[in-house]
N, C-alpha and C. Protein backbone atom coordinates (compact mmCIF):
# COMPACT_ATOMS: atom_id res chain seq x y z
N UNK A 1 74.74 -67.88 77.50
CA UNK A 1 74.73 -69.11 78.24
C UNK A 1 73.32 -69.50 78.62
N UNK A 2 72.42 -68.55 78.65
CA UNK A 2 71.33 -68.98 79.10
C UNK A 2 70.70 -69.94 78.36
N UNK A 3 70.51 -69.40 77.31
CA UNK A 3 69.90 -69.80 75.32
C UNK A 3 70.46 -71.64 75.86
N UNK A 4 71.93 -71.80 76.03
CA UNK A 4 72.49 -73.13 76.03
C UNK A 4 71.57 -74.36 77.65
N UNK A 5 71.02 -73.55 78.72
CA UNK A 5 70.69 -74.42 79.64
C UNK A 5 69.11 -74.22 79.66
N UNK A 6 68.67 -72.77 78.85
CA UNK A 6 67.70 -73.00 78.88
C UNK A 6 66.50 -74.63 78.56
N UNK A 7 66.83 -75.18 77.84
CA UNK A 7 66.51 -76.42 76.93
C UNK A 7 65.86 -75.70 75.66
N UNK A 8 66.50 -74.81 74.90
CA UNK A 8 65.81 -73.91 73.79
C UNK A 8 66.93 -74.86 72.99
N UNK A 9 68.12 -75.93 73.43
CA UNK A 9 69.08 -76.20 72.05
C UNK A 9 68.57 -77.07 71.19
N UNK A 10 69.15 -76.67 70.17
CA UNK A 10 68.34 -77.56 69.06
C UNK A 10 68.97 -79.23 68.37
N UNK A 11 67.85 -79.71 68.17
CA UNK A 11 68.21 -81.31 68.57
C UNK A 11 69.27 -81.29 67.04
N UNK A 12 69.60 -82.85 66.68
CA UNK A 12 70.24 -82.98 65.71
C UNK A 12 69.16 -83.03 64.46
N UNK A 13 70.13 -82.86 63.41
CA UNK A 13 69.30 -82.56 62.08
C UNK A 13 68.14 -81.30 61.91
N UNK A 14 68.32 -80.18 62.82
CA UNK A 14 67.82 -79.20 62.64
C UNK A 14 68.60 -78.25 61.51
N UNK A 15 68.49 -77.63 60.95
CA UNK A 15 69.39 -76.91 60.50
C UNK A 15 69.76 -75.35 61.06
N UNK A 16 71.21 -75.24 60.25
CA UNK A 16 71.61 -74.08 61.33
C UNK A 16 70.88 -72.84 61.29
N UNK A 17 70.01 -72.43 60.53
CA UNK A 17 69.20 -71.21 60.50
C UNK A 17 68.10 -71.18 60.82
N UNK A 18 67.77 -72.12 61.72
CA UNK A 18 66.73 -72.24 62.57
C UNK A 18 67.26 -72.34 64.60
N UNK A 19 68.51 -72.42 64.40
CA UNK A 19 69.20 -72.56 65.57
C UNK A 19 68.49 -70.59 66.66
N UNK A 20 68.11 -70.93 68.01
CA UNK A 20 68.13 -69.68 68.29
C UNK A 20 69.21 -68.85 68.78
N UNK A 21 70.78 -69.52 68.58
CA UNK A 21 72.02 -69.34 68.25
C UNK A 21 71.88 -68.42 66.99
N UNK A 22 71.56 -68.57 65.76
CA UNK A 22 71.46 -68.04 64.76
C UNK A 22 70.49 -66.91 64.66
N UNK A 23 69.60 -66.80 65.92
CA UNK A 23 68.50 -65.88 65.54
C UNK A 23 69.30 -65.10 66.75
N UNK A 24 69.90 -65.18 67.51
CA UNK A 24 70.44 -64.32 68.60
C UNK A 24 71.97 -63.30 67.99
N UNK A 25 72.09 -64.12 67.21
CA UNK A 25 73.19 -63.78 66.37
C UNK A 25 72.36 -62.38 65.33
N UNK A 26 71.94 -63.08 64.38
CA UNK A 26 71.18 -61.84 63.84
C UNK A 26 71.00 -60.28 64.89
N UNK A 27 70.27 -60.78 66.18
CA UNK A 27 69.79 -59.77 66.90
C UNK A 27 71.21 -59.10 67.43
N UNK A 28 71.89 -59.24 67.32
CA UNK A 28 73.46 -58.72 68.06
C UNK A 28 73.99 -57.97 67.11
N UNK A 29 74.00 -56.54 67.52
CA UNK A 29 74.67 -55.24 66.35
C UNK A 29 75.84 -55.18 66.98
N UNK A 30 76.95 -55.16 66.48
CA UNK A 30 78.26 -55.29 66.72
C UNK A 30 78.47 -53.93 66.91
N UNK A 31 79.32 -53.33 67.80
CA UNK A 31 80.13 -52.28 68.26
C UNK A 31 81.00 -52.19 67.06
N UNK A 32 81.18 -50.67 66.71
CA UNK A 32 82.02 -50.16 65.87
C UNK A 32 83.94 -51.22 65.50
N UNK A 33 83.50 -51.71 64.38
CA UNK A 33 85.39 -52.46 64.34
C UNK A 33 84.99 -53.67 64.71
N UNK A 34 83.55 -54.25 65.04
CA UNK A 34 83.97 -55.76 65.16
C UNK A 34 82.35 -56.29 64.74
N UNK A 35 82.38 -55.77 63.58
CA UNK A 35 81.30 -56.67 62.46
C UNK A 35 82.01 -57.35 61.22
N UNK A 36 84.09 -57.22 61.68
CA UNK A 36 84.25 -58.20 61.01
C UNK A 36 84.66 -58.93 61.35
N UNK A 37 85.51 -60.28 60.37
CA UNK A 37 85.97 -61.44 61.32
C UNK A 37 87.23 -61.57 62.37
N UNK A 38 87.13 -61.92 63.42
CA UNK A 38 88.34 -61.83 64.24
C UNK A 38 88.18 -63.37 64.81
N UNK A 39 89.40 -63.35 65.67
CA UNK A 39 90.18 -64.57 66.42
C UNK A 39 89.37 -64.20 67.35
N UNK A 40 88.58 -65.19 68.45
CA UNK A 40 88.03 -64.49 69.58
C UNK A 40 87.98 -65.94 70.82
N UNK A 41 88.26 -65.63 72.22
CA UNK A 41 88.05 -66.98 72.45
C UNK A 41 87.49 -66.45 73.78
N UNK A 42 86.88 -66.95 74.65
CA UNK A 42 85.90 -66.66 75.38
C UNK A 42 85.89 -67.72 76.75
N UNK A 43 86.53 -67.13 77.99
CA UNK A 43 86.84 -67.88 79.12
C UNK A 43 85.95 -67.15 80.33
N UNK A 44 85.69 -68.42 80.85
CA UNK A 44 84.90 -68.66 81.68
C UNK A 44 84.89 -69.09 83.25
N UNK A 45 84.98 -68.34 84.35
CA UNK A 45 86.17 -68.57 85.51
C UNK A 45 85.03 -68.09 86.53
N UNK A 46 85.12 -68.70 87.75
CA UNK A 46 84.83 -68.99 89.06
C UNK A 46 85.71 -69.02 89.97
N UNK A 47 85.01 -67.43 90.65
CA UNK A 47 86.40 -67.58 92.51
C UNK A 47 87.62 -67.56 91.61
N UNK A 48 88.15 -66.95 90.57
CA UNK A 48 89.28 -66.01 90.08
C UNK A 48 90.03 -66.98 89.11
N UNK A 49 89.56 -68.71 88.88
CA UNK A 49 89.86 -69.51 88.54
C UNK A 49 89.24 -70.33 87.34
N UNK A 50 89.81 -70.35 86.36
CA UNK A 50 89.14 -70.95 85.03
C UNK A 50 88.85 -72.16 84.98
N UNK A 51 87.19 -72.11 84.34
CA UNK A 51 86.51 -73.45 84.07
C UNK A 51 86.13 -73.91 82.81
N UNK A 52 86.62 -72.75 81.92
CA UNK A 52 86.55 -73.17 80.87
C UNK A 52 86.96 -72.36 79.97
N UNK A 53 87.57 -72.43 78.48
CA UNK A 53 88.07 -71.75 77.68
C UNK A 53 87.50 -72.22 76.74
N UNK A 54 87.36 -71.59 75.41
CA UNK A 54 86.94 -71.61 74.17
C UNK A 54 87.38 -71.06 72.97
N UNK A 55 88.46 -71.15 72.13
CA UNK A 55 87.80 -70.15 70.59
C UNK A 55 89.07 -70.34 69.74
N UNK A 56 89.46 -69.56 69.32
CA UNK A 56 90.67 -69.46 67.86
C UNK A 56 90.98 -68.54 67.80
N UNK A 57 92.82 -68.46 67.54
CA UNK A 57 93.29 -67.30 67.01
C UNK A 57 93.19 -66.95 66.17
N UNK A 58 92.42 -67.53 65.36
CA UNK A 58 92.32 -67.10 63.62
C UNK A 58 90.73 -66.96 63.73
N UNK A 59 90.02 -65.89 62.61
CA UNK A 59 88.81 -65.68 62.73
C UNK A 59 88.05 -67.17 61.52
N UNK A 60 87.15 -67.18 61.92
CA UNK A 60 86.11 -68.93 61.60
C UNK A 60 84.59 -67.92 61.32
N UNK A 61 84.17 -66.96 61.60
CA UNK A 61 82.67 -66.57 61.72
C UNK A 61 82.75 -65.34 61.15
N UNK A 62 82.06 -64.67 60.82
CA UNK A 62 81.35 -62.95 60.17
C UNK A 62 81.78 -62.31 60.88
N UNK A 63 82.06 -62.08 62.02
CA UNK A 63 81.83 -60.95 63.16
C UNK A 63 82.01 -61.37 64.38
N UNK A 64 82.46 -60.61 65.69
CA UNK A 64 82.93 -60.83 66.59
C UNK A 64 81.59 -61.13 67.40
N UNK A 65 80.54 -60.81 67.33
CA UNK A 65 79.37 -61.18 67.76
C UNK A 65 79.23 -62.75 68.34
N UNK A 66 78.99 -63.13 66.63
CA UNK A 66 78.99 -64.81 66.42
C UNK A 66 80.19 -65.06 66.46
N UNK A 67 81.48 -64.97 66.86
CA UNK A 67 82.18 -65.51 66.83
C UNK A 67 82.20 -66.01 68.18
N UNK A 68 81.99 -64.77 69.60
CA UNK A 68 81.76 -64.66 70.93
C UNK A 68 80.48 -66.06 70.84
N UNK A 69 79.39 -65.81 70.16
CA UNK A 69 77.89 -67.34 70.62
C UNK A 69 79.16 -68.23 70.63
N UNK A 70 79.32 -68.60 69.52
CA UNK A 70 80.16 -69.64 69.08
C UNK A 70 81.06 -70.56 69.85
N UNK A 71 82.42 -69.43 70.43
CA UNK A 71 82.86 -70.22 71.04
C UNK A 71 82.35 -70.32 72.64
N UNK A 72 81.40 -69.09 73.13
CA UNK A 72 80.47 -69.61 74.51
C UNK A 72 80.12 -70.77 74.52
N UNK A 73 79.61 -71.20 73.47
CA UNK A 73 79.10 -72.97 73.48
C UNK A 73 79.99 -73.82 73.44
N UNK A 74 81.40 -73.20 73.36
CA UNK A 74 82.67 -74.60 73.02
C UNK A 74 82.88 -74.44 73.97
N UNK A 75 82.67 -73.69 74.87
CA UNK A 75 83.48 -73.35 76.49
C UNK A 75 82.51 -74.07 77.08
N UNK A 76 81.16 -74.37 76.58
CA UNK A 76 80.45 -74.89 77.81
C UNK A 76 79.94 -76.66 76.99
N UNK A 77 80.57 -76.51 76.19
CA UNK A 77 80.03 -77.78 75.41
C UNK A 77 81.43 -78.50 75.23
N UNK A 78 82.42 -78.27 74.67
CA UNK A 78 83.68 -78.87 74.53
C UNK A 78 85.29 -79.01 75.27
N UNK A 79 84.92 -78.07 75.85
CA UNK A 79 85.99 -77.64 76.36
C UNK A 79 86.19 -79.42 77.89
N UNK A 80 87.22 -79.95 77.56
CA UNK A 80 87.40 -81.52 77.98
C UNK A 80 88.62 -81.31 79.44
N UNK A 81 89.50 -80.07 79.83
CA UNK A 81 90.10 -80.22 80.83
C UNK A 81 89.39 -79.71 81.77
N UNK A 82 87.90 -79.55 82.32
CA UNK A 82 87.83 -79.32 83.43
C UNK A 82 86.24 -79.98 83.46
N UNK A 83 85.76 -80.25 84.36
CA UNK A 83 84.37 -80.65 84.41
C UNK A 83 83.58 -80.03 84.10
N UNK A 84 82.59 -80.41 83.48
CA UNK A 84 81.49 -80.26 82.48
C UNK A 84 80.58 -78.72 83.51
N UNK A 85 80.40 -77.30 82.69
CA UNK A 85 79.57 -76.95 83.33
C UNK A 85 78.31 -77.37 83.68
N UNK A 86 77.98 -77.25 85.21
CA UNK A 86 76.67 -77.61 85.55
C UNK A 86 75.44 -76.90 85.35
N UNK A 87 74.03 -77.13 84.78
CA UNK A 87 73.16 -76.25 84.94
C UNK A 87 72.68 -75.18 85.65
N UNK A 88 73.34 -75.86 87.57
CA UNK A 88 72.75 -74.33 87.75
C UNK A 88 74.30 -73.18 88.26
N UNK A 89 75.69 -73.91 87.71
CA UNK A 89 76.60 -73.18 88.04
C UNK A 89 76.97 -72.09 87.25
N UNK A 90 76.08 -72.27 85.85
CA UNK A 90 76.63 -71.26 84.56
C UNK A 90 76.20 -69.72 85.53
N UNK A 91 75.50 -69.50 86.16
CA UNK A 91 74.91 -68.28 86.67
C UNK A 91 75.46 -67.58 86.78
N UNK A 92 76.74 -68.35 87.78
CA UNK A 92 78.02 -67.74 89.20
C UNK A 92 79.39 -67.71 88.15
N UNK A 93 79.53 -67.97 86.91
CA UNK A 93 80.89 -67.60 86.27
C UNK A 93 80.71 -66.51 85.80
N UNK A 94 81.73 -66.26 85.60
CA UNK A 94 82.32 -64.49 85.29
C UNK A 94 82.51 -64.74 83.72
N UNK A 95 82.28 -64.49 82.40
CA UNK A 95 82.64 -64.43 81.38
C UNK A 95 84.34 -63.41 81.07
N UNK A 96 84.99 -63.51 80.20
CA UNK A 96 86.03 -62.67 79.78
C UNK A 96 85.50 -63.03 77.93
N UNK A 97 85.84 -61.89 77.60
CA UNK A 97 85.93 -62.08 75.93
C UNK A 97 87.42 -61.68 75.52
N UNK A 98 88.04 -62.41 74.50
CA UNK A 98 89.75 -61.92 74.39
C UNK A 98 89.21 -61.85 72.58
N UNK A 99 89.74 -60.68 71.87
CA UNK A 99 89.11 -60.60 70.95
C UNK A 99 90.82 -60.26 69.93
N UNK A 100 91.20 -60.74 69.20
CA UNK A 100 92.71 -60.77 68.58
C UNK A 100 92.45 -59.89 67.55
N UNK A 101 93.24 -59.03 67.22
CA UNK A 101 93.42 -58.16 66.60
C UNK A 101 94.20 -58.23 65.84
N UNK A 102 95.83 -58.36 65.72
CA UNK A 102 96.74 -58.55 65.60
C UNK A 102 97.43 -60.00 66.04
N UNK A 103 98.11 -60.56 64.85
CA UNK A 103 99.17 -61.96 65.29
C UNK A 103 100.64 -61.14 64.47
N UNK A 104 101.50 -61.22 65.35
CA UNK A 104 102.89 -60.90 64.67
C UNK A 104 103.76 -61.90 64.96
N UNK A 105 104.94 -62.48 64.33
CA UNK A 105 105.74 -62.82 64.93
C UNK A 105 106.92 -62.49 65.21
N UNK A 106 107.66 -63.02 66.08
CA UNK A 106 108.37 -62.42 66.94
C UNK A 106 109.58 -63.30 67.03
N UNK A 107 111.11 -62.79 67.34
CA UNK A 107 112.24 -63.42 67.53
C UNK A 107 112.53 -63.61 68.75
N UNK A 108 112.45 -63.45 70.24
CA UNK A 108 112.12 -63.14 71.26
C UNK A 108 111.33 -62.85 72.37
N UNK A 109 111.10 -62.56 73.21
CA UNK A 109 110.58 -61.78 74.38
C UNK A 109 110.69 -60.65 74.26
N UNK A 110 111.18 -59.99 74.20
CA UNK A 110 111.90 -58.75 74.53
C UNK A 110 110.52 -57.89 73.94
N UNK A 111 109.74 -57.03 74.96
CA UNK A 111 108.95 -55.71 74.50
C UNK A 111 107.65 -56.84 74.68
N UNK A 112 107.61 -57.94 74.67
CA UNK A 112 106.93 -59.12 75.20
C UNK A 112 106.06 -58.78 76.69
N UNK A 113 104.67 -58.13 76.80
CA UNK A 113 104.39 -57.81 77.94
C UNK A 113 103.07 -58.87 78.46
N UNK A 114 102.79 -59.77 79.09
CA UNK A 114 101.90 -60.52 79.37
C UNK A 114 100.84 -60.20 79.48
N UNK A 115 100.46 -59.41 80.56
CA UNK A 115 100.03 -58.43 81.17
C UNK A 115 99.11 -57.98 80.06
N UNK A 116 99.46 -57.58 78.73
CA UNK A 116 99.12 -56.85 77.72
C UNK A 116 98.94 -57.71 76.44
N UNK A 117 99.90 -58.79 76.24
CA UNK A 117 99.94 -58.97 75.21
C UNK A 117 99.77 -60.52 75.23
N UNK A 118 98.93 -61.59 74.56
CA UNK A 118 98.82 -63.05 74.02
C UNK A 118 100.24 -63.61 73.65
N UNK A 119 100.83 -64.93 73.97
CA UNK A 119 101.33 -65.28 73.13
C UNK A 119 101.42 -66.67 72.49
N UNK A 120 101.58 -66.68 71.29
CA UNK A 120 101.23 -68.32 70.76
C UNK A 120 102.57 -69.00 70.35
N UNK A 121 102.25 -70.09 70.36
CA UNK A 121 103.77 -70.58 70.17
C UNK A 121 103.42 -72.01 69.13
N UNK A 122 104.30 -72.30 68.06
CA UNK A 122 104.20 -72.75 66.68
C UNK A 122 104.97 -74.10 66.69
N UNK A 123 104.78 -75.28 66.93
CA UNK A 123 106.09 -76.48 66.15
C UNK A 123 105.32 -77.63 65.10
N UNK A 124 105.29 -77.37 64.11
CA UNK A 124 104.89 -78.58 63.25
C UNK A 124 103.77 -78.58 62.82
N UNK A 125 102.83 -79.55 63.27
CA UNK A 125 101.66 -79.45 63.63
C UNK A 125 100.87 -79.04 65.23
N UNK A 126 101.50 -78.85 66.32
CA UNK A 126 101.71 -78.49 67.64
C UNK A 126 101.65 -77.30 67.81
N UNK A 127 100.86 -76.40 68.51
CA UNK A 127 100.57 -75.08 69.01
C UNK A 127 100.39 -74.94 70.37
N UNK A 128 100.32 -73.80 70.84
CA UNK A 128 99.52 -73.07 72.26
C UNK A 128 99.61 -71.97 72.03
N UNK A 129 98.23 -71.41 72.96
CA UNK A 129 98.24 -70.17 73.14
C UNK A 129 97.95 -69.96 74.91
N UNK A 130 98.81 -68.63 75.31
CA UNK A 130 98.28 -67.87 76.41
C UNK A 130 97.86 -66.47 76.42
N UNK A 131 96.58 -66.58 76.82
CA UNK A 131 96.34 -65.16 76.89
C UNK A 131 96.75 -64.33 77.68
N UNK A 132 96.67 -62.78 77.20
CA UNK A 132 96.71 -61.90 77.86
C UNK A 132 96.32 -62.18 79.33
N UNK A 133 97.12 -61.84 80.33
CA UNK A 133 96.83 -61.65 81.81
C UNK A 133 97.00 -63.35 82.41
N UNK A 134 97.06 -64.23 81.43
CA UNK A 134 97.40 -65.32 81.96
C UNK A 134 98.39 -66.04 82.51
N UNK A 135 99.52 -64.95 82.48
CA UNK A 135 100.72 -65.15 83.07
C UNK A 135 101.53 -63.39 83.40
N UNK A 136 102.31 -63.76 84.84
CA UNK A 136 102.72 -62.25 84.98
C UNK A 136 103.54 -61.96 84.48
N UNK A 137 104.82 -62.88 84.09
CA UNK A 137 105.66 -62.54 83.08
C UNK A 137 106.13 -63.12 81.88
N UNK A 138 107.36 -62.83 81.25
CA UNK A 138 107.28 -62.98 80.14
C UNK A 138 107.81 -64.30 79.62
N UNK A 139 108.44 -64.54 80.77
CA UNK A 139 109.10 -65.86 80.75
C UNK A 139 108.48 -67.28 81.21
N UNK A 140 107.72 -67.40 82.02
CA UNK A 140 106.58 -67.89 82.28
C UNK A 140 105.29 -68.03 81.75
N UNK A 141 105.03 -67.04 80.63
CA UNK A 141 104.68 -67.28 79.21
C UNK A 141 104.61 -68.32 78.23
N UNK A 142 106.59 -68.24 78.27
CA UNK A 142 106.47 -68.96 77.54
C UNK A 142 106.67 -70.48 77.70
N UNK A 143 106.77 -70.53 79.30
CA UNK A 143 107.31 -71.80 79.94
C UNK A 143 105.58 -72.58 79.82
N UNK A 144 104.72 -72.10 80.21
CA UNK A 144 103.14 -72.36 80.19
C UNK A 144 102.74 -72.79 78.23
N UNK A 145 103.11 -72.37 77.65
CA UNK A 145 103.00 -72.00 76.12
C UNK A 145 103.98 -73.22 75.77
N UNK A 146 105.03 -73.70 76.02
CA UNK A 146 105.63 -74.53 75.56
C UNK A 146 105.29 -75.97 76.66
N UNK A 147 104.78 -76.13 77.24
CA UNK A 147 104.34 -77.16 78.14
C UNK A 147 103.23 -76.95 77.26
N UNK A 148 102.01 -76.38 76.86
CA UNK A 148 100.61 -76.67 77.13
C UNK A 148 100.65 -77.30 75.17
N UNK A 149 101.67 -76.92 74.55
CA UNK A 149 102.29 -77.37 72.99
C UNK A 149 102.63 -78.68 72.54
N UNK A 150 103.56 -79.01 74.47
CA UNK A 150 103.72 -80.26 74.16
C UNK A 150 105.76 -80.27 73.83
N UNK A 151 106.14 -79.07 73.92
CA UNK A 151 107.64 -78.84 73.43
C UNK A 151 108.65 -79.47 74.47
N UNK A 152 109.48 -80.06 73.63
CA UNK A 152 110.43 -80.73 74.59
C UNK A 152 112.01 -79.40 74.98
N UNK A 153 112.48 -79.63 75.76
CA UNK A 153 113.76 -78.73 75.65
C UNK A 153 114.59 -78.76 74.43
N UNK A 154 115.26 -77.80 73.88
CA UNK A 154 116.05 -78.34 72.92
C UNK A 154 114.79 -78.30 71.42
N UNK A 155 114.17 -78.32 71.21
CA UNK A 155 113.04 -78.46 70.15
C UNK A 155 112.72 -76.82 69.78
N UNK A 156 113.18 -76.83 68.25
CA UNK A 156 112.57 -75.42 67.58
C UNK A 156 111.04 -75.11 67.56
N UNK A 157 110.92 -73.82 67.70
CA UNK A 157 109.48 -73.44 67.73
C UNK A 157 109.43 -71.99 66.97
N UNK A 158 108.41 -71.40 66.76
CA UNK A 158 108.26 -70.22 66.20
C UNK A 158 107.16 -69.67 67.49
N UNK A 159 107.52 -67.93 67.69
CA UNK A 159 106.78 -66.82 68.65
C UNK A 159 106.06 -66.26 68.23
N UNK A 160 104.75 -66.09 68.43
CA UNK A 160 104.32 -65.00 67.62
C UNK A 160 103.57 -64.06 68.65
N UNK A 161 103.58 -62.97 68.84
CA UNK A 161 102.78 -61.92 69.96
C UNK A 161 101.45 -61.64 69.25
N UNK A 162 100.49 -61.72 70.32
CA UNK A 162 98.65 -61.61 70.31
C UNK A 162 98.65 -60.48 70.87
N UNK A 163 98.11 -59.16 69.38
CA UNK A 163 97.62 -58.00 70.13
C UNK A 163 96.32 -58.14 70.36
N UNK A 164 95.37 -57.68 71.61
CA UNK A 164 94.26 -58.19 71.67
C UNK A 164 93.36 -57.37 72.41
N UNK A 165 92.51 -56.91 72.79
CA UNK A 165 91.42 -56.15 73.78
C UNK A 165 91.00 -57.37 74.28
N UNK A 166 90.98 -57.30 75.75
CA UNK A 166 89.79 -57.93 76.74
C UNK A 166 89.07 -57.53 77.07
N UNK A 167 87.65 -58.20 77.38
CA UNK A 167 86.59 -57.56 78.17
C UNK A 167 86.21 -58.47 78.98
N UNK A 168 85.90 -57.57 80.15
CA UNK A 168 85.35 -58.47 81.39
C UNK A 168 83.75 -58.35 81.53
């Protein structure tokens, strides 16, 4: 986050291998199991409360490294439901990294642990996801997951459970 308020970002028509996104990336040796590509999305919360979220269940980048720059900048650059981080508030947020491992799908709840486990939910062109710890149970899951989709009552969907490691 710093790299992003420092004023080090790079204007338009630079290209991306001159970005110091790209040179920070280089400098980042990935921990054993995640120099390859993963789903990773990267939330951003103040006083126990989220200000911003970022990333994909499906892997987009090389490595969990750049995948983590990546979506840090969508959390602080795109991310449109909450107000824009401020320059000098990036300091005081708490980062989380949610890094997906596993997508299965699923017929049910059942063995469905929140607490532990992501879950995404599928209609059409229409998705959501909740992460791990973002709800206490399992049913409320999916009540959050089918609201944030857009699902009406009565409307088919497909489950799928997010195995995942967090880091705080």
């Amino acid at each position: 986050m710093a790299i992003y308020f420092s004023g080090e970002r790079t204007g338009q028509g630079e290209s991306a291998a001159q970005t110091p996104y790209q040179t920070l990336i280089r400098q980042l040796q990935p921990v054993t199991g995640y120099g390859k590509p993963s789903g990773v999305f990267v939330t951003l919360s103040r006083d126990g409360k989220s200000r911003a979220c970022w990333g994909s269940a499906y892997p987009h980048y090389k490595s969990v490294p750049e995948a983590v720059v990546y979506a840090t900048l969508g959390a602080l650059t795109k991310e449109y439901r909450y107000q824009p981080i401020s320059r000098t508030e990036w300091k005081a947020l708490k980062p989380q990294v949610t890094v997906i491992k596993s997508i299965e799908p699923i017929e049910n709840l059942r063995g469905q642990n929140p607490l532990r486990d992501g879950l995404m939910l599928r209609q059409g062109g229409r998705a959501a996801v909740i992460l791990p710890g973002e709800a206490k149970d399992a049913t409320y899951q999916l009540v959050l997951c089918k609201l944030k989709a857009g699902i009406r009552p009565g409307e088919k969907f497909q489950l799928y459970r997010m195995i995942a490691d967090v880091y705080q």
